[in-house]
C-alpha atoms as a PDB file:
ATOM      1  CA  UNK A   1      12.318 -24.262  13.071  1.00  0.00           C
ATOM      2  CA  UNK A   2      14.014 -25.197  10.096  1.00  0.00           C
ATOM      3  CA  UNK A   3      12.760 -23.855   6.563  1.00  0.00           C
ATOM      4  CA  UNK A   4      11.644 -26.891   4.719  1.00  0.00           C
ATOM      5  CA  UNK A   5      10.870 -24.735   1.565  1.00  0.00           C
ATOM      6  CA  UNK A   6      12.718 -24.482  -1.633  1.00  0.00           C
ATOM      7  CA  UNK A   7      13.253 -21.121  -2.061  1.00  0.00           C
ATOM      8  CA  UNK A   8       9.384 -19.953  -1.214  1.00  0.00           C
ATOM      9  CA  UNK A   9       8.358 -16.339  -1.291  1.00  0.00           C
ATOM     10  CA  UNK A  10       5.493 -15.908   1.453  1.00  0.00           C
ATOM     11  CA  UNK A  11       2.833 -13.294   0.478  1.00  0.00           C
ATOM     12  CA  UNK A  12       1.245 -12.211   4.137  1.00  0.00           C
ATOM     13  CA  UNK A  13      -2.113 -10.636   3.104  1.00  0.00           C
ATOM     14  CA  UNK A  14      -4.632  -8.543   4.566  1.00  0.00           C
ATOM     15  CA  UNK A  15      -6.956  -5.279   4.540  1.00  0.00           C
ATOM     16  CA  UNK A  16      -5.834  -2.507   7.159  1.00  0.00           C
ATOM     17  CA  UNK A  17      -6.157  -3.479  10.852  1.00  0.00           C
ATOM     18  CA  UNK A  18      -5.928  -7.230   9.609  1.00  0.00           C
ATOM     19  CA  UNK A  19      -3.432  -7.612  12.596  1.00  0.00           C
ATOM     20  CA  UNK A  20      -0.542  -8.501   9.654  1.00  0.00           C
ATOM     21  CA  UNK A  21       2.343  -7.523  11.550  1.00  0.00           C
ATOM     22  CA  UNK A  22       1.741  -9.134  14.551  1.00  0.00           C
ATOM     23  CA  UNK A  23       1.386 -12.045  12.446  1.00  0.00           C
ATOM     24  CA  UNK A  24       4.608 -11.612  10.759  1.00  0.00           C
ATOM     25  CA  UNK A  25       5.923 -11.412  13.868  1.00  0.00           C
ATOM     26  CA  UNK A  26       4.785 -14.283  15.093  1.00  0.00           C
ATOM     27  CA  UNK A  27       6.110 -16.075  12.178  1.00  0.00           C
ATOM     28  CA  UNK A  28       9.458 -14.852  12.798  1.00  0.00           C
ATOM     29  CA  UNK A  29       9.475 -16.458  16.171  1.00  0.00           C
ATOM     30  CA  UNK A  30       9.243 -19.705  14.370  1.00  0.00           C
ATOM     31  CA  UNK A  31      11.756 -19.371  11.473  1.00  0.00           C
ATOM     32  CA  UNK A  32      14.617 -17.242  10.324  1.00  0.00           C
ATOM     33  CA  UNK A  33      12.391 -14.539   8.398  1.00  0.00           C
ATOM     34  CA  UNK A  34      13.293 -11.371   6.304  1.00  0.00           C
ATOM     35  CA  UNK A  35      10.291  -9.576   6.894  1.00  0.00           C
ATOM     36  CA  UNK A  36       9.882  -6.771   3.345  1.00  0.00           C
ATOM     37  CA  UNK A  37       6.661  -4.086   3.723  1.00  0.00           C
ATOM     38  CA  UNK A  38       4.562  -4.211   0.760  1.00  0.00           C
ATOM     39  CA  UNK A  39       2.518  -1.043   1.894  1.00  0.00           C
ATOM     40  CA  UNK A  40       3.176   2.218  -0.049  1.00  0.00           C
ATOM     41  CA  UNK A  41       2.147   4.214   2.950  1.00  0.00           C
ATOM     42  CA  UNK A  42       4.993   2.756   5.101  1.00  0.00           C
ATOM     43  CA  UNK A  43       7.759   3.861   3.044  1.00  0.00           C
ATOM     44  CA  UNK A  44       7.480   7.497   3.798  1.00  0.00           C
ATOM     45  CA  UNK A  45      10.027   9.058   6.751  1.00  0.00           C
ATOM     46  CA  UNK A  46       8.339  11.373   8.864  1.00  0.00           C
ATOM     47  CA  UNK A  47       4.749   9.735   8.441  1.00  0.00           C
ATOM     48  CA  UNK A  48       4.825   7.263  11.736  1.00  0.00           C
ATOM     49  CA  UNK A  49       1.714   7.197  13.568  1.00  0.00           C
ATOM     50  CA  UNK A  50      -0.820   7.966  10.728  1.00  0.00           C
ATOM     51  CA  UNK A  51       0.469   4.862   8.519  1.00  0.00           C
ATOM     52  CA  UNK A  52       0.082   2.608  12.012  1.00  0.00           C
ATOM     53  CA  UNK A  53       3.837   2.148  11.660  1.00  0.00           C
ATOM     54  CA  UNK A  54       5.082  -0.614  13.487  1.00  0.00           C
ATOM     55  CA  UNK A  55       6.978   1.105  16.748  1.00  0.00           C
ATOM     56  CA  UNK A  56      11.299   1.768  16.631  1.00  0.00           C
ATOM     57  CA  UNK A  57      11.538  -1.223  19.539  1.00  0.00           C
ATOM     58  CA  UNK A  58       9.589  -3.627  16.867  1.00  0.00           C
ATOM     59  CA  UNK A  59      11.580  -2.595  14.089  1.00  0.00           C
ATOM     60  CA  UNK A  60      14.939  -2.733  15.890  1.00  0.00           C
ATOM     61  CA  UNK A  61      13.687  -6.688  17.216  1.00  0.00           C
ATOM     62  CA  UNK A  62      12.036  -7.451  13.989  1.00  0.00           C
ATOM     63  CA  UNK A  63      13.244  -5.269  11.295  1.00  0.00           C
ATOM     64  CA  UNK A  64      11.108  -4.810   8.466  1.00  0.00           C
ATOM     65  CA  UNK A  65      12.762  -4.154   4.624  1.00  0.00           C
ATOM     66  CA  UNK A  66      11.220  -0.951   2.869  1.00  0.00           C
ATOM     67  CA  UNK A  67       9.888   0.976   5.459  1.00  0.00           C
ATOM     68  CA  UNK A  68      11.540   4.408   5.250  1.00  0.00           C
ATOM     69  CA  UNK A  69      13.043   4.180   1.967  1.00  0.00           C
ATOM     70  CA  UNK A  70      12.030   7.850   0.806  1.00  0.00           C
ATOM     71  CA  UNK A  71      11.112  11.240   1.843  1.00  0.00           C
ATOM     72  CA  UNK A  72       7.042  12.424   1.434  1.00  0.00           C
ATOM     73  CA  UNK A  73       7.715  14.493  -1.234  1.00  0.00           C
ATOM     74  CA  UNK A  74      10.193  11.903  -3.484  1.00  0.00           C
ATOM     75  CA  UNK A  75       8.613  10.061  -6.012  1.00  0.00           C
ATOM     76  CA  UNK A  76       7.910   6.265  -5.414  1.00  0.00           C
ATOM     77  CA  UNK A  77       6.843   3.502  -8.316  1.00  0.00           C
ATOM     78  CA  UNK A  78       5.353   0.003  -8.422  1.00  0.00           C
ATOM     79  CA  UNK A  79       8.466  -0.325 -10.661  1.00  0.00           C
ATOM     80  CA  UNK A  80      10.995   0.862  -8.001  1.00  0.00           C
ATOM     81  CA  UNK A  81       9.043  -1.141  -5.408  1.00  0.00           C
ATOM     82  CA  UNK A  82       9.379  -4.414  -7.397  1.00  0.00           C
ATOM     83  CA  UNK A  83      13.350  -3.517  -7.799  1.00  0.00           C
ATOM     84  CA  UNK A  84      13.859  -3.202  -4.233  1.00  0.00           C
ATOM     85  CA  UNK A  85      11.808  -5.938  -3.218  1.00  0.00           C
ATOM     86  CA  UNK A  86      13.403  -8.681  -5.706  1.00  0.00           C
ATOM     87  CA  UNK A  87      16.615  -7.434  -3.875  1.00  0.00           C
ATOM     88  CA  UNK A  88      15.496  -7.763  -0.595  1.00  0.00           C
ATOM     89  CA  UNK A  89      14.400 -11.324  -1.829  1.00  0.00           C
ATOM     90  CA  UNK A  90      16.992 -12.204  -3.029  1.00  0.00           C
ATOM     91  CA  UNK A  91      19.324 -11.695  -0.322  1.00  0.00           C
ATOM     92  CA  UNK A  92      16.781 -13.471   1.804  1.00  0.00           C
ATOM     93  CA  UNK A  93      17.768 -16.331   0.162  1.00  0.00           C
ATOM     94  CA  UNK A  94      21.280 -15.855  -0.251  1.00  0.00           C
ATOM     95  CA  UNK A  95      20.952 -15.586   3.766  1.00  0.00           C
ATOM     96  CA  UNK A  96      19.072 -18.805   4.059  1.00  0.00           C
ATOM     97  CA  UNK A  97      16.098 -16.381   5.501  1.00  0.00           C
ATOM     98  CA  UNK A  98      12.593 -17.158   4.497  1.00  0.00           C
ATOM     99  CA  UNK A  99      11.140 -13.954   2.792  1.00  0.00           C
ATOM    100  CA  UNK A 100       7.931 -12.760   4.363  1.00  0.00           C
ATOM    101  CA  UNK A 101       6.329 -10.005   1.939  1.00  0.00           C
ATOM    102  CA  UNK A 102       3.376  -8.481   4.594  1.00  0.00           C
ATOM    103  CA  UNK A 103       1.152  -5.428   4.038  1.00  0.00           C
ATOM    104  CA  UNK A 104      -1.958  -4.868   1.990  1.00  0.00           C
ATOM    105  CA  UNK A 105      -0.832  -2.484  -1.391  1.00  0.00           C
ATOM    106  CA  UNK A 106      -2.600  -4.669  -3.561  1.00  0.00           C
ATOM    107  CA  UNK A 107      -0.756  -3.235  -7.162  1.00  0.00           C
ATOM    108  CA  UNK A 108       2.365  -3.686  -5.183  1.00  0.00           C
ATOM    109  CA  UNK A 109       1.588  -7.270  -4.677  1.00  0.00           C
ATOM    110  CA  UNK A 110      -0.082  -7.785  -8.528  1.00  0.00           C
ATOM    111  CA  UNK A 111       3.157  -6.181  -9.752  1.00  0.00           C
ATOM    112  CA  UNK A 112       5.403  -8.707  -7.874  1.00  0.00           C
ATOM    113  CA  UNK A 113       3.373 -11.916  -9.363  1.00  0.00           C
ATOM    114  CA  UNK A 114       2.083 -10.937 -12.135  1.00  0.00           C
ATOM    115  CA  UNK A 115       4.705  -7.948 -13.742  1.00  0.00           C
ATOM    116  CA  UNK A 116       4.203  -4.405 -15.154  1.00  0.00           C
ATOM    117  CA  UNK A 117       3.634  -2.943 -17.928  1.00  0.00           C
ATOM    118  CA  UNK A 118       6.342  -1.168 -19.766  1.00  0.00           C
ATOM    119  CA  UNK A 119       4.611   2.571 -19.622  1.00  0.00           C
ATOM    120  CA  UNK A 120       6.269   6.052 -20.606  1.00  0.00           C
ATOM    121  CA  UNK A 121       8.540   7.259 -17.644  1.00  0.00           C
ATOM    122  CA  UNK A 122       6.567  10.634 -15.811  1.00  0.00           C
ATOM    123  CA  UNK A 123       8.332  13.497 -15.666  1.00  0.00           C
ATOM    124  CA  UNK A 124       7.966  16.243 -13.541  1.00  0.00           C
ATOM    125  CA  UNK A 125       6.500  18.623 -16.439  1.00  0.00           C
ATOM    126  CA  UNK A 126       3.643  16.441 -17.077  1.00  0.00           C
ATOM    127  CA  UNK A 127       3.757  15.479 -13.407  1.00  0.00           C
ATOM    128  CA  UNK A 128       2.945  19.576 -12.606  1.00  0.00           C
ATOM    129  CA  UNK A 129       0.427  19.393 -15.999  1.00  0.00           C
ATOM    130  CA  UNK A 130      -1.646  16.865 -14.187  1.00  0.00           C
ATOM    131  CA  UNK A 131      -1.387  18.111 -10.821  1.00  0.00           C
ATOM    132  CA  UNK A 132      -2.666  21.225 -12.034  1.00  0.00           C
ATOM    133  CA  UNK A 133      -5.700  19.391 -14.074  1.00  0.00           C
ATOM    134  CA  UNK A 134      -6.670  17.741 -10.451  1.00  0.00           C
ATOM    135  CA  UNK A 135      -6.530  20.809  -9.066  1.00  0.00           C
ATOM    136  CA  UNK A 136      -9.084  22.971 -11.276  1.00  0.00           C
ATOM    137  CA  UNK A 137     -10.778  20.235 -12.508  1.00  0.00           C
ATOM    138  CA  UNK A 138     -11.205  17.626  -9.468  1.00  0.00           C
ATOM    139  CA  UNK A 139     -11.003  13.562  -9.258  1.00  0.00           C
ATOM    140  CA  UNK A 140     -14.335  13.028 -10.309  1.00  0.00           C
ATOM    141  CA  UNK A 141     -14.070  15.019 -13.697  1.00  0.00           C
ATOM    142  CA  UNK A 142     -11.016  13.584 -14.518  1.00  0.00           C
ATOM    143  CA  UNK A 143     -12.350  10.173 -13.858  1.00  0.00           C
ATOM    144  CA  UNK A 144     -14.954  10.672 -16.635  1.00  0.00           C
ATOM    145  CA  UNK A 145     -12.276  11.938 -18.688  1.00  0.00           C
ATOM    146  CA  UNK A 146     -10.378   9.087 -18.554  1.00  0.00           C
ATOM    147  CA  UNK A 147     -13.787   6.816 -19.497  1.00  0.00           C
ATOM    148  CA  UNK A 148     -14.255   8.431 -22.805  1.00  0.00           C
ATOM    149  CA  UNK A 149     -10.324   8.153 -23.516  1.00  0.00           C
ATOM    150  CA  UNK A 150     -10.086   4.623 -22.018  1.00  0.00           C
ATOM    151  CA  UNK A 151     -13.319   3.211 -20.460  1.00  0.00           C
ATOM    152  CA  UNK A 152     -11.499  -0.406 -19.443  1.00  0.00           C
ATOM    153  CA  UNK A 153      -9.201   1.337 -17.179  1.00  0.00           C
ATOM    154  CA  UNK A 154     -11.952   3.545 -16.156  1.00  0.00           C
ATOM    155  CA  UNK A 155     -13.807   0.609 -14.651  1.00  0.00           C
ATOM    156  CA  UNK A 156     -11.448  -0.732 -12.969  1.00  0.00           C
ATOM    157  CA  UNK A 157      -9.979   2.323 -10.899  1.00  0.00           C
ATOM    158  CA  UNK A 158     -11.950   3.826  -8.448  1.00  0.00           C
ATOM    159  CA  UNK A 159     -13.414   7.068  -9.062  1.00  0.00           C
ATOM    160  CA  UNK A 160     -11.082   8.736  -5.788  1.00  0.00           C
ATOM    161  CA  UNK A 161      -8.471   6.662  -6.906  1.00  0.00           C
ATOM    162  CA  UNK A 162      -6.676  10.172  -8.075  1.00  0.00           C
ATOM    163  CA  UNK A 163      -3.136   8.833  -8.093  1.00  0.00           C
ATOM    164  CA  UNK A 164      -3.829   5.850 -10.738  1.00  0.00           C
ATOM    165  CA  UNK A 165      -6.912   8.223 -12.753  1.00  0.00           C
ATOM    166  CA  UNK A 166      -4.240  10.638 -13.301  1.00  0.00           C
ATOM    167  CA  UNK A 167      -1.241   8.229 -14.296  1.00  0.00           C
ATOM    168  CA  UNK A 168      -3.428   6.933 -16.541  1.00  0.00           C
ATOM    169  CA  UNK A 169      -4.272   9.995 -18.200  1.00  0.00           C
ATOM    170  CA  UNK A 170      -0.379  10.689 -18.169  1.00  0.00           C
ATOM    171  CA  UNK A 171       0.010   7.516 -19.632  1.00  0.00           C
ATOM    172  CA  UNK A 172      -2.146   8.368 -22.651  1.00  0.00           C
ATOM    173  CA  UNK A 173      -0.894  11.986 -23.152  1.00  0.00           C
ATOM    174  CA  UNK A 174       2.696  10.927 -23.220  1.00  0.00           C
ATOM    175  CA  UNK A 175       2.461   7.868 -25.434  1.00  0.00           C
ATOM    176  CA  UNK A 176      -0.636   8.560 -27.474  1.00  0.00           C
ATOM    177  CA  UNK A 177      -1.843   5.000 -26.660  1.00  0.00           C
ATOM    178  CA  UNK A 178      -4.084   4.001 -23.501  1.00  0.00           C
ATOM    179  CA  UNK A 179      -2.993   2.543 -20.162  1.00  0.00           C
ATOM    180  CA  UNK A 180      -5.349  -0.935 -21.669  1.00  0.00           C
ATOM    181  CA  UNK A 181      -3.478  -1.371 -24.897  1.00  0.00           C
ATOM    182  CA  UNK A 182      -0.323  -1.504 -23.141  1.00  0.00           C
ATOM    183  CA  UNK A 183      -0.857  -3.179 -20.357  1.00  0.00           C
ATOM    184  CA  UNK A 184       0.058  -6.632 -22.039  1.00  0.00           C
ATOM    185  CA  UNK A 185       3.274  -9.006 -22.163  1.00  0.00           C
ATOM    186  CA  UNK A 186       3.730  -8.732 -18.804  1.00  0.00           C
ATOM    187  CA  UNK A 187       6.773 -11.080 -16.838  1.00  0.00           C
ATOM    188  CA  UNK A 188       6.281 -11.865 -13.256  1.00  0.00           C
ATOM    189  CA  UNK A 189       8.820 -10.085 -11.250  1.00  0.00           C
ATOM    190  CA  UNK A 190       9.787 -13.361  -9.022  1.00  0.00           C
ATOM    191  CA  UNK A 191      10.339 -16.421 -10.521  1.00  0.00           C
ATOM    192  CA  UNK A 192       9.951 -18.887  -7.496  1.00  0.00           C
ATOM    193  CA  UNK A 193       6.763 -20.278  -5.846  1.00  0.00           C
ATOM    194  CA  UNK A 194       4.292 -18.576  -4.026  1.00  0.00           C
ATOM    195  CA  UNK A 195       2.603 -19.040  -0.940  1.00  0.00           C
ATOM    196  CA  UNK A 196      -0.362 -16.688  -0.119  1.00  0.00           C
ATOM    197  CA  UNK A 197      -1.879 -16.383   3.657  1.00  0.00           C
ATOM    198  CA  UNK A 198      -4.618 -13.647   3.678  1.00  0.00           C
ATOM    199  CA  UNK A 199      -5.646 -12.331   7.655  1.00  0.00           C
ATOM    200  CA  UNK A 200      -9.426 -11.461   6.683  1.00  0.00           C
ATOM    201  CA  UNK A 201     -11.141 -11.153  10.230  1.00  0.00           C
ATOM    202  CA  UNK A 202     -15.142  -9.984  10.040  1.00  0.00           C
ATOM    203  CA  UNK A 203     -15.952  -7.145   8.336  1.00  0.00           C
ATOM    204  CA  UNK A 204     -17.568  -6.002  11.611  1.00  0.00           C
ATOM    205  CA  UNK A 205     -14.453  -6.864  13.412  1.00  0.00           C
ATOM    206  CA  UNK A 206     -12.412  -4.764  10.931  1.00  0.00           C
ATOM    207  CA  UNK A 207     -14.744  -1.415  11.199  1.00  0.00           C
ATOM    208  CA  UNK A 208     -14.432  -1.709  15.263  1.00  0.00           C
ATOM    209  CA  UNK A 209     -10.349  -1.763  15.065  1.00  0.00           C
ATOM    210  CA  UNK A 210      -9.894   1.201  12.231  1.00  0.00           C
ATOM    211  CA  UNK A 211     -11.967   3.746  14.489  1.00  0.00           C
ATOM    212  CA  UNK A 212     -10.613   2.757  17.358  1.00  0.00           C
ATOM    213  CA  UNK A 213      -7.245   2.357  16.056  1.00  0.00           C
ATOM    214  CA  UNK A 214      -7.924   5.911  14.296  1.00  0.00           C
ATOM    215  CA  UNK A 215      -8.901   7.561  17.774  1.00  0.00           C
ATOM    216  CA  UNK A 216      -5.629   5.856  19.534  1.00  0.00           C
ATOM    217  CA  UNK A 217      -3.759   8.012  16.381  1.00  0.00           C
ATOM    218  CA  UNK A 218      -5.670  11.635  17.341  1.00  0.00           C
ATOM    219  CA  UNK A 219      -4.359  10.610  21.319  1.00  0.00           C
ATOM    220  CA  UNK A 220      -0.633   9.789  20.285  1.00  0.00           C
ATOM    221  CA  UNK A 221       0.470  12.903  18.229  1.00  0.00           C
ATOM    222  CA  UNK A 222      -1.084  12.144  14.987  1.00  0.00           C
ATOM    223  CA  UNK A 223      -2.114  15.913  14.319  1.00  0.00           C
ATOM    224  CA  UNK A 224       0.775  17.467  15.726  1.00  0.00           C
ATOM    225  CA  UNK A 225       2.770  14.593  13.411  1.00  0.00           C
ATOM    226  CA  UNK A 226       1.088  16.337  10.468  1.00  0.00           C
ATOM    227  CA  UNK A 227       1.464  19.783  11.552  1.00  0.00           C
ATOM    228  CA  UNK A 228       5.339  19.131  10.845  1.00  0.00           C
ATOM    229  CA  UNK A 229       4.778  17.609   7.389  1.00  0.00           C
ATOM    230  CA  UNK A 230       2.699  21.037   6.955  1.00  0.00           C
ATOM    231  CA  UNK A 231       6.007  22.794   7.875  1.00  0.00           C
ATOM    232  CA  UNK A 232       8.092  21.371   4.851  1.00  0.00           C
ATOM    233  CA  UNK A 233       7.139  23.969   1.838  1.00  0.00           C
ATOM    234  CA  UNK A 234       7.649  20.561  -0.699  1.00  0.00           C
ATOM    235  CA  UNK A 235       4.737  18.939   0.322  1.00  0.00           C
ATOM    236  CA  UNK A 236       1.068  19.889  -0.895  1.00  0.00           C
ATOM    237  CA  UNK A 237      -2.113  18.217  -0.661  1.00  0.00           C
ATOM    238  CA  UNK A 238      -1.745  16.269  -4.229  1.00  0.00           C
ATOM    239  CA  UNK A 239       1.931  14.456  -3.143  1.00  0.00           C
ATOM    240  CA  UNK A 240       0.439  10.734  -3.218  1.00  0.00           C
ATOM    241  CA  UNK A 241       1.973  11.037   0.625  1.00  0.00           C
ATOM    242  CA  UNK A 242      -0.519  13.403   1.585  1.00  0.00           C
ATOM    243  CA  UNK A 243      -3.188  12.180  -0.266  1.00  0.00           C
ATOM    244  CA  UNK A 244      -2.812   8.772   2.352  1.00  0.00           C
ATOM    245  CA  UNK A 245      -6.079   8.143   4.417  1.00  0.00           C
ATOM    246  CA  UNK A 246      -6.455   9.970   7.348  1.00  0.00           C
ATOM    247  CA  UNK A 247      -3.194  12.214   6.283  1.00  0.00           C
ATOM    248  CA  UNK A 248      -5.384  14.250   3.797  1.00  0.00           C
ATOM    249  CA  UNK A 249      -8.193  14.709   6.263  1.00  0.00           C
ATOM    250  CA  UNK A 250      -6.047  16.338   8.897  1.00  0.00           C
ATOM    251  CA  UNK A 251      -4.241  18.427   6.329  1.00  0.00           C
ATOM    252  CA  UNK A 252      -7.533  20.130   5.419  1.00  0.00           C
ATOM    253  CA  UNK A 253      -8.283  20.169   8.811  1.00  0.00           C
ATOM    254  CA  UNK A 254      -5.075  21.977   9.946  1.00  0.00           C
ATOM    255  CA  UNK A 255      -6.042  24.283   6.698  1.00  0.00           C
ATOM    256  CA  UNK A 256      -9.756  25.599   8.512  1.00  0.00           C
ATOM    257  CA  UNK A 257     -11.320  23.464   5.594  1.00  0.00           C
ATOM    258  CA  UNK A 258     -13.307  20.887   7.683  1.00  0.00           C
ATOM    259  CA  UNK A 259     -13.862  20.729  11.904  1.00  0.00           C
ATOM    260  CA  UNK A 260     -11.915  18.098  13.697  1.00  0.00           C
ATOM    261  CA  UNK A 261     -14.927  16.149  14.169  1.00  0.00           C
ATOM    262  CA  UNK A 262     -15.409  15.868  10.573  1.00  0.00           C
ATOM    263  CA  UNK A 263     -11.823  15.286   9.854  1.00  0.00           C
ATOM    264  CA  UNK A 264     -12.084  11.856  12.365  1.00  0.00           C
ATOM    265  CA  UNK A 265     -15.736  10.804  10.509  1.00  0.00           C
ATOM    266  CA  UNK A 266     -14.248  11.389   7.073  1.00  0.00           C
ATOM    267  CA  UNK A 267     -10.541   9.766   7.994  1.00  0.00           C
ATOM    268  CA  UNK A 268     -12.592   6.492   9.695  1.00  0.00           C
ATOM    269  CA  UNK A 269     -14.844   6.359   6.802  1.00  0.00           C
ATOM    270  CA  UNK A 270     -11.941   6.665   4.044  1.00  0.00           C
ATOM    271  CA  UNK A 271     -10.260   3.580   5.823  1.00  0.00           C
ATOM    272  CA  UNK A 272     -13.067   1.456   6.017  1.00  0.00           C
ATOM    273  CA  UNK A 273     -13.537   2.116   2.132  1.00  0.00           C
ATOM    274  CA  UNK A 274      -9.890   1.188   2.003  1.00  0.00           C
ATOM    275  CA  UNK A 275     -10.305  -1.828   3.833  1.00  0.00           C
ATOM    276  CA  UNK A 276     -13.566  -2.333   1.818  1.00  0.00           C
ATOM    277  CA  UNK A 277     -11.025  -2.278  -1.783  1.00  0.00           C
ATOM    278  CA  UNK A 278      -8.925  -4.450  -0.100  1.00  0.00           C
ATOM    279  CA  UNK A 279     -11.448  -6.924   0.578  1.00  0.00           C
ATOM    280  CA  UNK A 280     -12.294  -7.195  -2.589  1.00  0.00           C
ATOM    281  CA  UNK A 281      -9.559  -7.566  -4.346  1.00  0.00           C
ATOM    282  CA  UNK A 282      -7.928 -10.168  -1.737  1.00  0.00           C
ATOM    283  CA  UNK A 283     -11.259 -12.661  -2.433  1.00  0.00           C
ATOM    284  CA  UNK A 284     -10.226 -12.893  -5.975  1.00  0.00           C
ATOM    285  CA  UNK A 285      -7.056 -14.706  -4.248  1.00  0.00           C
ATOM    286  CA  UNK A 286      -6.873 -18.391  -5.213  1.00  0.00           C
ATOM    287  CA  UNK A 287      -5.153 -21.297  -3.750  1.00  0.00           C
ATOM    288  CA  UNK A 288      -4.329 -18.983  -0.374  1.00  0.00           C
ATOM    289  CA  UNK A 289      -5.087 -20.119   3.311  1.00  0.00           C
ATOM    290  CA  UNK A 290      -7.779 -17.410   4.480  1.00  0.00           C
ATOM    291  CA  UNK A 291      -7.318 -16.982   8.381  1.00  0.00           C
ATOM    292  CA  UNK A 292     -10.464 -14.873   9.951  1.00  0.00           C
ATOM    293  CA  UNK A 293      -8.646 -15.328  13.274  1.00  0.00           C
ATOM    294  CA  UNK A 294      -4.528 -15.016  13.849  1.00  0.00           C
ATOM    295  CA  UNK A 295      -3.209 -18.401  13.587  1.00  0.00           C
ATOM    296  CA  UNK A 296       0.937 -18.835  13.831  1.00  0.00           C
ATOM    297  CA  UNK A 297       0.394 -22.347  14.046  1.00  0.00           C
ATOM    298  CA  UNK A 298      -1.642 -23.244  11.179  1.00  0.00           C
ATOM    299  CA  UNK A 299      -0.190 -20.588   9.402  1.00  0.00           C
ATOM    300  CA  UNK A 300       3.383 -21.920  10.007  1.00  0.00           C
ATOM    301  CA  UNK A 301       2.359 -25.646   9.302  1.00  0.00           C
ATOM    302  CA  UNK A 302       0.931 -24.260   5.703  1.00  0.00           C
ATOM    303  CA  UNK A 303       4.674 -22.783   4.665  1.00  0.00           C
ATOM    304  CA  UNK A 304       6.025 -26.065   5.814  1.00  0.00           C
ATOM    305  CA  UNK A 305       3.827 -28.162   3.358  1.00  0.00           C
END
């Protein structure tokens, strides 16, 4: 089928177990795609069955841009991730390809549409500083901290959230002024239009395919996939990698720290909170076509319009 867009970036939406790939798949059957992950799990090496990676015989048929990109224990921005997806954009274009942005990091999508902030670069001194803080101090006491220092940005990020409660903390120690004040004069990252399609299926629906999607994981290698993560002496439990649902679960199983039947109730019941944020955030969508049910066909005839 012919792309009868002008240069159109296509946002493919949805919480985890959505069925987004097989969507974007789908889609590709219909027009010349370049399909680009937005899902900051995905771009870890080594971390395949846990992040419901799409298989090597998908991704050699349908290859998918930014999946792989870095090692668990490398450091990975929203700013790096907006780089390398404007690239992968742009070439989509150059290529006559329609680009197809599909996963469900929400920030990573925000960042795209709406821009960043310009914050003081982390370094790994006050990387270690805060790792430490996490450490002795725990998520939840460094949440409140960050509510008396900056209670906007409180609100907004989840209390477990520890990645974004600690940047923002870094944030604040390394410039003196709070994540809020300078989150302002942002640019969006892609100047062209935008069209969203979010895969929202029942929230009953969703809850069904994480645990049973989490139980295929424990049958296909997922613990002995973390065992060798366990085996490289960079990685620790506070590497945003490891701190991925259902990757820190098994790591404190594999440490004695919970029973494997715990470690499958808490990783089911982290993803479904997941899923839960996700939700959320993708209802505040506007002017997107909201599928509860994969649909190639109305969602191809929407791109077309």
């Amino acid at each position: 089928m012919p792309i009868q867009i002008n240069k159109t970036v296509i946002f493919l939406m949805g919480p985890t177990a959505s069925g987004k790939t097989d969507l974007a798949i789908q889609l590709s059957q219909q027009f010349k795609t370049r399909l680009i992950s937005v899902d900051s799990a995905l771009i870890y090496k080594g971390m395949d069955i846990g992040t419901a990676k799409p298989g090597k015989a998908i991704l050699k048929k349908y290859p998918h841009r930014l999946i792989d990109t870095c090692n668990p224990e490398d450091s990975y921005s929203a700013f790096d991730f907006t780089r390398d997806a404007n690239t992968q954009i742009k070439t989509a274009f150059a290529n006559n390809e329609l680009p197809i942005l599909v996963g469900g990091t929400s920030f990573y999508f925000h960042a795209l549409e709406h821009g960043l902030s310009k914050l003081p670069e982390s370094n790994p001194k006050s990387k270690e500083k805060f790792n430490q803080l996490l450490k002795s101090k725990g998520t939840i006491a460094l949440h409140q901290d960050l509510k008396k220092i900056d209670p906007q940005a409180a609100n907004r990020i989840h209390p477990n959230d520890t990645q974004r409660i600690t940047r923002a903390l870094e944030v604040f120690d390394l410039s003196g002024k709070t994540l809020s004040e300078l989150q302002g004069n942002k640019k969006p990252i892609i100047n062209h239009p935008i069209k969203k399609i979010i895969l929202m299926p029942e929230r009953g629906e969703l809850h069904q395919r994480i645990e049973k999607r989490f139980l295929s994981m424990i049958e296909h290698g997922f613990l002995d996939e973390v065992k060798t993560l366990k085996q490289n002496p960079n990685l620790h439990e506070n590497l945003p990698a490891i701190r991925c649902v259902g990757y820190r679960q098994a790591w404190q199983y594999l440490n004695g720290e919970i029973g494997k039947a715990e470690m499958i109730e808490k990783s089911i019941i982290a993803t479904r909170q997941l899923c839960k944020r996700q939700s959320t955030w993708l209802k505040s969508e506007e002017d997107a076509l909201t599928l509860k049910i994969s649909n190639p066909t109305q969602a191809s005839a929407f791109i077309n319009q």
